[in-house]
N, C-alpha and C. Protein backbone atom coordinates (compact mmCIF):
# COMPACT_ATOMS: atom_id res chain seq x y z
N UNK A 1 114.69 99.64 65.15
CA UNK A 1 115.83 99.42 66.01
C UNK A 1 115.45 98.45 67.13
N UNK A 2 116.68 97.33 67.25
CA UNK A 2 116.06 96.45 68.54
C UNK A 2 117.28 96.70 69.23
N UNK A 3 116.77 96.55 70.79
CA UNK A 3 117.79 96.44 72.15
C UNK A 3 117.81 95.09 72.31
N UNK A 4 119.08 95.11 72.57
CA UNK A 4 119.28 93.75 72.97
C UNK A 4 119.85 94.11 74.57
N UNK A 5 118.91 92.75 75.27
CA UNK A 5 119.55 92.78 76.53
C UNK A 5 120.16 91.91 77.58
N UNK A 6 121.36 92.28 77.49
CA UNK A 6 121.68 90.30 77.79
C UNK A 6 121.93 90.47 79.78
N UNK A 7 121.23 89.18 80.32
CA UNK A 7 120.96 88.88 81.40
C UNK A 7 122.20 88.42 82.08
N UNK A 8 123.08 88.47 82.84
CA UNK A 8 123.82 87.81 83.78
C UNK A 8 122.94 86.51 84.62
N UNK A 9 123.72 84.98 84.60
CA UNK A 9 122.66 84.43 85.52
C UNK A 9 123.91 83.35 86.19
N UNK A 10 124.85 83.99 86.39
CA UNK A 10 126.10 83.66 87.53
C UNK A 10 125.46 83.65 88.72
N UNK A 11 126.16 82.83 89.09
CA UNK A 11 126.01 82.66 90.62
C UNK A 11 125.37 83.74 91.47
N UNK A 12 126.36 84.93 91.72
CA UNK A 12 126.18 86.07 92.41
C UNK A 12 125.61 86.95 91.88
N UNK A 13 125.02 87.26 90.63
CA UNK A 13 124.34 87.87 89.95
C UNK A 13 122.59 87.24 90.32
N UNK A 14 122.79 86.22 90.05
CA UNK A 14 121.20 85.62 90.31
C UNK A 14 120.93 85.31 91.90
N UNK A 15 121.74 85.56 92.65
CA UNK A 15 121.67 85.75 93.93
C UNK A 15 121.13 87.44 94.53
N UNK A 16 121.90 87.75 93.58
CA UNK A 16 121.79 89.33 94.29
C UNK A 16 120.71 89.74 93.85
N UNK A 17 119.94 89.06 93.20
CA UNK A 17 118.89 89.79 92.78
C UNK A 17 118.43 89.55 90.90
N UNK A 18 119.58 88.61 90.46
CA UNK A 18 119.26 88.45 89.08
C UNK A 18 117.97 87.53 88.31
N UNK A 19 117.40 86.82 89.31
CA UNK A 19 116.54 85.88 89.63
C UNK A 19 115.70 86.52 88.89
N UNK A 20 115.07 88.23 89.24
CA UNK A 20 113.98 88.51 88.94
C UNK A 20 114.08 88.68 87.58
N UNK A 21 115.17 89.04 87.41
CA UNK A 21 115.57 89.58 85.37
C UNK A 21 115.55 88.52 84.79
N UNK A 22 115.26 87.56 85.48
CA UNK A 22 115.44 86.32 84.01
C UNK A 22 113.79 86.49 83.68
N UNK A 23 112.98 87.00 84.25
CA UNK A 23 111.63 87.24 84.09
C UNK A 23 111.33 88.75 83.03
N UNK A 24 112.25 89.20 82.37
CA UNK A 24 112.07 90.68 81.97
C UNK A 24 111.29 90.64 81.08
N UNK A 25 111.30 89.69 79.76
CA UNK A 25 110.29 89.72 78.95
C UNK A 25 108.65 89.64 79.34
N UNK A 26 108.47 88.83 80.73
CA UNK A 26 107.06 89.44 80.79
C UNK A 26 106.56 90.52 81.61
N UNK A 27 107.65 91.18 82.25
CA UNK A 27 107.30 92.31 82.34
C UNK A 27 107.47 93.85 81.51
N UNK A 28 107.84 93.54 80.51
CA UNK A 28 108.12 94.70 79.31
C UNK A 28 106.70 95.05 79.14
N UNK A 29 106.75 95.88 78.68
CA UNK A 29 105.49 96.81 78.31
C UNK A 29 105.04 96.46 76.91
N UNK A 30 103.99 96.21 76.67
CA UNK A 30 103.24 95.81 75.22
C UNK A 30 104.19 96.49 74.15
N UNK A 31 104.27 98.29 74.61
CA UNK A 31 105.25 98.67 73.49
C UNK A 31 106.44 98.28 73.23
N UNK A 32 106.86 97.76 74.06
CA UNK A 32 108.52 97.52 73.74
C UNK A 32 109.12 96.18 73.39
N UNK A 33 107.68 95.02 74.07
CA UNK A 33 108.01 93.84 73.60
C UNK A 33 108.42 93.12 72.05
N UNK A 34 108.29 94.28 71.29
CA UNK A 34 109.16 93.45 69.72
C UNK A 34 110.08 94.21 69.35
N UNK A 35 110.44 95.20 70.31
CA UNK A 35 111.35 95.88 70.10
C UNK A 35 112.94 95.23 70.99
N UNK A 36 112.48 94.71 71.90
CA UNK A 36 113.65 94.06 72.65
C UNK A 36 113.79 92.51 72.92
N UNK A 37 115.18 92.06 72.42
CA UNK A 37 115.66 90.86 72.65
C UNK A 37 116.45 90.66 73.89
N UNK A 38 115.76 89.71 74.24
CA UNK A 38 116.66 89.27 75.86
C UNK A 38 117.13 88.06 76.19
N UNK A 39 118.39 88.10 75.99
CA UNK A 39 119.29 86.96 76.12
C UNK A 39 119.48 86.68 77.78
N UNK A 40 119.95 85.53 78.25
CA UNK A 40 121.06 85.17 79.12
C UNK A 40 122.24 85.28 78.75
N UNK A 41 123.15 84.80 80.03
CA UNK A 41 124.14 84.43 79.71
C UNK A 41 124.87 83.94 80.84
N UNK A 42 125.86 82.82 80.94
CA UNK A 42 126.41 81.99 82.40
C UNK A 42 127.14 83.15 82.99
N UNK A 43 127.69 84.32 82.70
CA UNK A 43 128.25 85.18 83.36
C UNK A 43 128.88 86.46 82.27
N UNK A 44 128.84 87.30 82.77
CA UNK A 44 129.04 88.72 81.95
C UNK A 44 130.54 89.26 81.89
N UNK A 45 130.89 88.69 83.39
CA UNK A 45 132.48 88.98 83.49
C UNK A 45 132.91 90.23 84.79
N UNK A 46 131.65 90.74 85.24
CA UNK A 46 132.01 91.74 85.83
C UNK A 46 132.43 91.69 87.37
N UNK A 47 131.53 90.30 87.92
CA UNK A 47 131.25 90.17 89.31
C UNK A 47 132.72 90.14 90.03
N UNK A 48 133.80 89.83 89.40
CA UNK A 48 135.56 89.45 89.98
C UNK A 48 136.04 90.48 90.08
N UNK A 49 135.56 91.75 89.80
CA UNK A 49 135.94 93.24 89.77
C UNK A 49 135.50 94.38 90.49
N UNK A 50 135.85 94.67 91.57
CA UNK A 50 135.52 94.97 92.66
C UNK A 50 134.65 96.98 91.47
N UNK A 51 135.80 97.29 91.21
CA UNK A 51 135.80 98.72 90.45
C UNK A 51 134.35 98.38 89.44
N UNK A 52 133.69 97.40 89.12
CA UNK A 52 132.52 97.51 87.96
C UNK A 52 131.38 97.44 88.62
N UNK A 53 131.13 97.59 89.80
CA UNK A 53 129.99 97.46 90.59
C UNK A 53 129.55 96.98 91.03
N UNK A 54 128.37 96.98 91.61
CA UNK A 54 127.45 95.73 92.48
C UNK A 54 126.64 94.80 91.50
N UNK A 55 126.56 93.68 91.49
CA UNK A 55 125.30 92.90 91.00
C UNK A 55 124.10 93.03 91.37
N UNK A 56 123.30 92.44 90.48
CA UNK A 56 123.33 91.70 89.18
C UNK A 56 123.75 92.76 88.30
N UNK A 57 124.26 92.19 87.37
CA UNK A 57 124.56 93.46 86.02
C UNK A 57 123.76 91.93 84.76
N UNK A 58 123.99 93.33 84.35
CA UNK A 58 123.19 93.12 82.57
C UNK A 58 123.46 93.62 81.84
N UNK A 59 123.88 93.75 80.44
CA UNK A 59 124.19 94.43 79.26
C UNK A 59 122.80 95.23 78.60
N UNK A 60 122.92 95.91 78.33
CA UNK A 60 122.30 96.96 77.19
C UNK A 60 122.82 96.97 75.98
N UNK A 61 122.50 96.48 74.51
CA UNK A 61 123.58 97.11 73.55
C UNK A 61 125.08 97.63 74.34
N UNK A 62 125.39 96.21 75.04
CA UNK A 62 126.54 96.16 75.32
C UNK A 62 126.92 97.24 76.15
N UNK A 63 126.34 98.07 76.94
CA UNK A 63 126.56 98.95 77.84
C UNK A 63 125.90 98.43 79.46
N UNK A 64 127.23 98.37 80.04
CA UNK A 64 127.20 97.74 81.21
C UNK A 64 125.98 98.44 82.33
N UNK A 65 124.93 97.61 82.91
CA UNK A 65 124.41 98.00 83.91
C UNK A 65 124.34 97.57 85.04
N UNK A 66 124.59 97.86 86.19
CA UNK A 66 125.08 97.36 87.50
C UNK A 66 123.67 97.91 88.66
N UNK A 67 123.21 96.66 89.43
CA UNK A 67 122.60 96.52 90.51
C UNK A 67 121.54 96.66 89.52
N UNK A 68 121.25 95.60 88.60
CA UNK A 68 120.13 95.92 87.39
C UNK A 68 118.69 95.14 88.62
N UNK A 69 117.45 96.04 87.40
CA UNK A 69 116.62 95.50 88.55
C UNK A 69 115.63 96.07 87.19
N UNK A 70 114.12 94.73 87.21
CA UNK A 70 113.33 94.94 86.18
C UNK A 70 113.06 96.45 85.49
N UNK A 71 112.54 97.41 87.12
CA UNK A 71 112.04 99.10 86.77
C UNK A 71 113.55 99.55 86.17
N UNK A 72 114.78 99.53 86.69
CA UNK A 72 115.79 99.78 86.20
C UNK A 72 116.15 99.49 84.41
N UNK A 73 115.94 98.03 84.06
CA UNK A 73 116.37 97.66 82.78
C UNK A 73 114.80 98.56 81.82
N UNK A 74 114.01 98.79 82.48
CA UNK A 74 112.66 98.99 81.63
C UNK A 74 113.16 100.43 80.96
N UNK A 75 113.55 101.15 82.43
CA UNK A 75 113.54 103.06 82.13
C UNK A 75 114.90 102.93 81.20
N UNK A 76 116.16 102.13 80.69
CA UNK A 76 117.55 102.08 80.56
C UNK A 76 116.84 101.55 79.00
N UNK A 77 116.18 100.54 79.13
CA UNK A 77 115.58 99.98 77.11
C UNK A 77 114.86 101.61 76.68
N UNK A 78 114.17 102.25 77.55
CA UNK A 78 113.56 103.24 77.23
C UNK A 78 114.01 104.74 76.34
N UNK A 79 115.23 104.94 77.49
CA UNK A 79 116.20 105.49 77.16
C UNK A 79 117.21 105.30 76.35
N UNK A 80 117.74 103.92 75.81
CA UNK A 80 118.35 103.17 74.60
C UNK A 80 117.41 103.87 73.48
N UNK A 81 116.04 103.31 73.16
CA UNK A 81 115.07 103.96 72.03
C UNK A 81 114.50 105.26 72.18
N UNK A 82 115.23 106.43 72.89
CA UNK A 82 114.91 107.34 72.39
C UNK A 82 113.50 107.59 72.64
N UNK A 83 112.42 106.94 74.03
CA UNK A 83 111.72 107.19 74.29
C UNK A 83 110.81 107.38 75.55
């Protein structure tokens, strides 16, 4: 099974903090690095919506994560695989 994890790198996303997530693949853990694919993307759609949260967000297998942050996306892939 692979996670896919797609990056927000909008404006206000990579402002708020998305900067560091475009870095996630080298901070993944030996185990998880062929287990997860990590995309970008110019914007996710969420930031115009007051009700979807704070930025940066990022997708999980398409499950929205808000005020994402490397330790955040690591324990969330973790919890995706069931481990």
């Amino acid at each position: 099974m692979k996670v896919e994890v797609i990056i927000c790198s909008g404006t206000l996303c990579y402002l708020m903090g998305g900067a560091e997530l475009q870095l996630l693949s080298e901070h993944l853990p030996p185990a998880l690095k062929d287990k997860v694919i990590v995309k970008g993307s110019p914007c996710v759609g969420f930031c115009d919506k007051p009700e979807s949260g704070k930025p940066p967000f990022a997708l999980i297998n398409g499950r929205k994560i808000q005020q994402a942050s490397v330790d955040k996306l690591i324990s969330e892939i973790k919890q995706e695989l069931g481990i």
